[in-house]
C-alpha atoms as a PDB file:
ATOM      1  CA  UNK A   1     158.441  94.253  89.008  1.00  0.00           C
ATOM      2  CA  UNK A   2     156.900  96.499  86.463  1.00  0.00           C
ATOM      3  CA  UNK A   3     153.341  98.011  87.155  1.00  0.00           C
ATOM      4  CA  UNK A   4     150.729  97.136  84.547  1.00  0.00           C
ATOM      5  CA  UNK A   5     148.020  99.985  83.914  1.00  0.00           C
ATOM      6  CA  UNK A   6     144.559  99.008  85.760  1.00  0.00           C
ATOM      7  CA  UNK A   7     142.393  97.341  83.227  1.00  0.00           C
ATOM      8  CA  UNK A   8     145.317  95.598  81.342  1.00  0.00           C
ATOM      9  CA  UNK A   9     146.113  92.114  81.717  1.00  0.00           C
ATOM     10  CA  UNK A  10     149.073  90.544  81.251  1.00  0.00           C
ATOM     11  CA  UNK A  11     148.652  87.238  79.016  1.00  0.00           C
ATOM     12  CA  UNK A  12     150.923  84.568  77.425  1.00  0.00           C
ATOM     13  CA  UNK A  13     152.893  85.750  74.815  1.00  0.00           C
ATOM     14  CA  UNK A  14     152.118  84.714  71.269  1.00  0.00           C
ATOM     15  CA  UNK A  15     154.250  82.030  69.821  1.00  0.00           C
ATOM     16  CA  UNK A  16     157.149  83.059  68.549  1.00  0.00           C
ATOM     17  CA  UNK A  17     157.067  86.608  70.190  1.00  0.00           C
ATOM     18  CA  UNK A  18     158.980  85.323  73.080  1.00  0.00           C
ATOM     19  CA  UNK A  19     162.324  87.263  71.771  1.00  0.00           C
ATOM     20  CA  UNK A  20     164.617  84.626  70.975  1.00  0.00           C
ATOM     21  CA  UNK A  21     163.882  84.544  67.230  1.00  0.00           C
ATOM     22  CA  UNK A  22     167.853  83.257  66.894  1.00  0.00           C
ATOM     23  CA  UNK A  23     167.258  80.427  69.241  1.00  0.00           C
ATOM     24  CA  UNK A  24     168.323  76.330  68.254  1.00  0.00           C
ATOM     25  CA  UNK A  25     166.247  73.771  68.983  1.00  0.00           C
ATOM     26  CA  UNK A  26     167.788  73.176  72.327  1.00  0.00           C
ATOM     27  CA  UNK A  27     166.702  76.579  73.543  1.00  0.00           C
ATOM     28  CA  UNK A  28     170.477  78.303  73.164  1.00  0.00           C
ATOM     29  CA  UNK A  29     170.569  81.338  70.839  1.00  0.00           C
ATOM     30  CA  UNK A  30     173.121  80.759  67.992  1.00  0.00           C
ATOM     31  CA  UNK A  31     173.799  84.253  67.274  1.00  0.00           C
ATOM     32  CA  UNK A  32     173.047  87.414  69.164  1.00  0.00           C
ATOM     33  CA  UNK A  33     174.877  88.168  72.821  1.00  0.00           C
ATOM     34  CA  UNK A  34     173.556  85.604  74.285  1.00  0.00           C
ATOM     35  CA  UNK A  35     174.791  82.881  71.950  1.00  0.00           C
ATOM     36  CA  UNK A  36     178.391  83.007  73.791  1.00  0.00           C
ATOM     37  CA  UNK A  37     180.470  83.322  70.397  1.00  0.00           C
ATOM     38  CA  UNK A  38     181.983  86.724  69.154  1.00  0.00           C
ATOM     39  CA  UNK A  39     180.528  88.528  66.222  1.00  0.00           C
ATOM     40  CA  UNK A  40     184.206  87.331  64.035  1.00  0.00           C
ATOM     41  CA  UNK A  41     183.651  83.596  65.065  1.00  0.00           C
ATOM     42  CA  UNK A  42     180.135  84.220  63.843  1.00  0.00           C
ATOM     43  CA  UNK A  43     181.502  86.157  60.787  1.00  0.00           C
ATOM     44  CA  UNK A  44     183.839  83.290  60.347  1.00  0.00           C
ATOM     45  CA  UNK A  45     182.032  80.842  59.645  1.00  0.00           C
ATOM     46  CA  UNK A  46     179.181  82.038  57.565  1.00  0.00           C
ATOM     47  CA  UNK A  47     182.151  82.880  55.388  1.00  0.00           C
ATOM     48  CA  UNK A  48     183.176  79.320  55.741  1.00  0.00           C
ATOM     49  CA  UNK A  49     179.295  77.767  54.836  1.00  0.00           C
ATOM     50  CA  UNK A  50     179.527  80.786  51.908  1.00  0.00           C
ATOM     51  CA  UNK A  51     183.012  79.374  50.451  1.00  0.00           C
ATOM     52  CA  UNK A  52     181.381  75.881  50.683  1.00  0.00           C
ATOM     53  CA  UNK A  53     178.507  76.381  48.423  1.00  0.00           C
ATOM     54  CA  UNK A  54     180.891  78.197  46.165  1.00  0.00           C
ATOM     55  CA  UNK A  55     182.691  75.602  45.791  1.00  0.00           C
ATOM     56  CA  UNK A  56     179.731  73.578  44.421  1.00  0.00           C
ATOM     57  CA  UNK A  57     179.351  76.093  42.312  1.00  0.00           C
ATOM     58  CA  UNK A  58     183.377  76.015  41.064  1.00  0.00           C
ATOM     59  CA  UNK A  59     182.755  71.965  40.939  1.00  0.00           C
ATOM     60  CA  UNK A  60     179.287  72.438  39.069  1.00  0.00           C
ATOM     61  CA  UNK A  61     181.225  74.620  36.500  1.00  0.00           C
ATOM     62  CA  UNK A  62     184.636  72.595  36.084  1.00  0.00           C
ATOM     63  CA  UNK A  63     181.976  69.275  35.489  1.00  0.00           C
ATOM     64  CA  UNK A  64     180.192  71.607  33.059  1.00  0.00           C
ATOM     65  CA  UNK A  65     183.523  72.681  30.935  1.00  0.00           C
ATOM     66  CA  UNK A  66     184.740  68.909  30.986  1.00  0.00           C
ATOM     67  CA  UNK A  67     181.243  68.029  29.103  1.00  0.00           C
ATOM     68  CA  UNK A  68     181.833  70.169  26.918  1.00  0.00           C
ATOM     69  CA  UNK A  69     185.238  69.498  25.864  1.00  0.00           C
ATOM     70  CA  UNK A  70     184.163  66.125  25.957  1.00  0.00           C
ATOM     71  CA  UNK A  71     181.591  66.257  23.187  1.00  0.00           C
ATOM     72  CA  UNK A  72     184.285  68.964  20.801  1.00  0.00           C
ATOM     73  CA  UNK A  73     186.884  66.343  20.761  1.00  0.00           C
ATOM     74  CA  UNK A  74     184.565  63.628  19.601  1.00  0.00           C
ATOM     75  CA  UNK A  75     183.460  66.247  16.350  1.00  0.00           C
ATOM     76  CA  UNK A  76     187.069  67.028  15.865  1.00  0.00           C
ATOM     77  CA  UNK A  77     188.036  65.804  12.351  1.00  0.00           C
ATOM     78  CA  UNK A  78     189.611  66.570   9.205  1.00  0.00           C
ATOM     79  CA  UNK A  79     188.948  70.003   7.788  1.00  0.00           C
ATOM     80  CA  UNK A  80     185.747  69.207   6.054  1.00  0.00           C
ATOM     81  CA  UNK A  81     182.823  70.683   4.338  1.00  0.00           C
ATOM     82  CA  UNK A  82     180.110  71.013   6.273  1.00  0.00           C
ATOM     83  CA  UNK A  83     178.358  68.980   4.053  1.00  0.00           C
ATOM     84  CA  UNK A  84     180.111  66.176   3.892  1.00  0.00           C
ATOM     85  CA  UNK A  85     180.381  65.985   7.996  1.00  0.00           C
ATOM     86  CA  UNK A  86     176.565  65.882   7.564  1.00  0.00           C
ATOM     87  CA  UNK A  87     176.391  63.360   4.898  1.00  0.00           C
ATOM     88  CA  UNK A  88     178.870  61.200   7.058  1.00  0.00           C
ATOM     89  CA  UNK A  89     181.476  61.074   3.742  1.00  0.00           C
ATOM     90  CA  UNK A  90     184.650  58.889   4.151  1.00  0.00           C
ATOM     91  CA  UNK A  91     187.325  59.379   1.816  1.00  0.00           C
ATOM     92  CA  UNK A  92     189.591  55.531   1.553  1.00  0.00           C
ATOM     93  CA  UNK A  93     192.650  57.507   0.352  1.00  0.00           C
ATOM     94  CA  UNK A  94     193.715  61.196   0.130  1.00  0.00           C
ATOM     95  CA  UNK A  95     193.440  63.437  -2.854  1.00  0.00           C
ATOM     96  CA  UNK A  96     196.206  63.425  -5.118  1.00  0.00           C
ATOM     97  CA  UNK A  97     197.594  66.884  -6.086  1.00  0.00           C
ATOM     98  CA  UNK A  98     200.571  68.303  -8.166  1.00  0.00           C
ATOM     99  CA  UNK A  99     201.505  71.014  -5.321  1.00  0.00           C
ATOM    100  CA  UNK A 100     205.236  71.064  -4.483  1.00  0.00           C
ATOM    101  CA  UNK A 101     206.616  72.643  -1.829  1.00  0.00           C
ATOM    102  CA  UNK A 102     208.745  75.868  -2.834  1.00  0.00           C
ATOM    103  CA  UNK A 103     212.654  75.369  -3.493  1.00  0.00           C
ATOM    104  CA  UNK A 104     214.357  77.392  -0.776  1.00  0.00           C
ATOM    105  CA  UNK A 105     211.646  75.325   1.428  1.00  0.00           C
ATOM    106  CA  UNK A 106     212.644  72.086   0.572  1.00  0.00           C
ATOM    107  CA  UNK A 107     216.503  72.961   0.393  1.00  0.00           C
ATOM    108  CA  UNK A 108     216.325  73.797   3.980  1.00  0.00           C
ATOM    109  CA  UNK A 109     217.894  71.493   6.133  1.00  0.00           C
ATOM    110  CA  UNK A 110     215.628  70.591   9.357  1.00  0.00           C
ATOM    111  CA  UNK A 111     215.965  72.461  12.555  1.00  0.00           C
END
């Protein structure tokens, strides 16, 4: 229907020039005018695919944090020296001390 200019020749278009750059595998364009959807539907679900690899990234995260807490509650012990968590020191029995608690402390009856 158009006319070509003498001299020019209309030839096969390169691959992948053919327009439908949005086009499946089965030769239906999955976005675009043509796909049959509306642009919110579209909109839709990208957001969905979008909340779905954040939530690998939530899951990724909460794994990370339960490591973690994981491997501080196995070094939680007594108040010790840093030292002697090093050295691996036991003690059998605890240190004996003369320390008293005050009078009006121990006079108070318990809540």
């Amino acid at each position: 229907p158009h006319a070509t200019q003498p001299g020019s020749v209309r030839g096969p278009a390169p691959a992948g020039a053919s327009g439908d750059e949005g086009a499946s595998q089965n030769g239906k364009p999955e976005v675009g005018p043509a796909a049959k959807r509306s642009l919110l539907d579209q909109a839709h679900e990208l957001k969905k695919q979008a909340q779905g690899k954040d939530q690998t990234a939530e899951e990724k995260i909460a794994e990370e944090e339960a490591r973690i807490i994981a491997g501080l509650t196995e070094h939680k012990t007594a108040l010790k020296a840093v030292r002697e968590v090093a050295q691996d020191v036991k003690y059998a029995e605890p240190l004996r001390t003369s320390w008293t608690p005050p009078r009006w402390l121990s006079s108070r009856e318990p809540e």
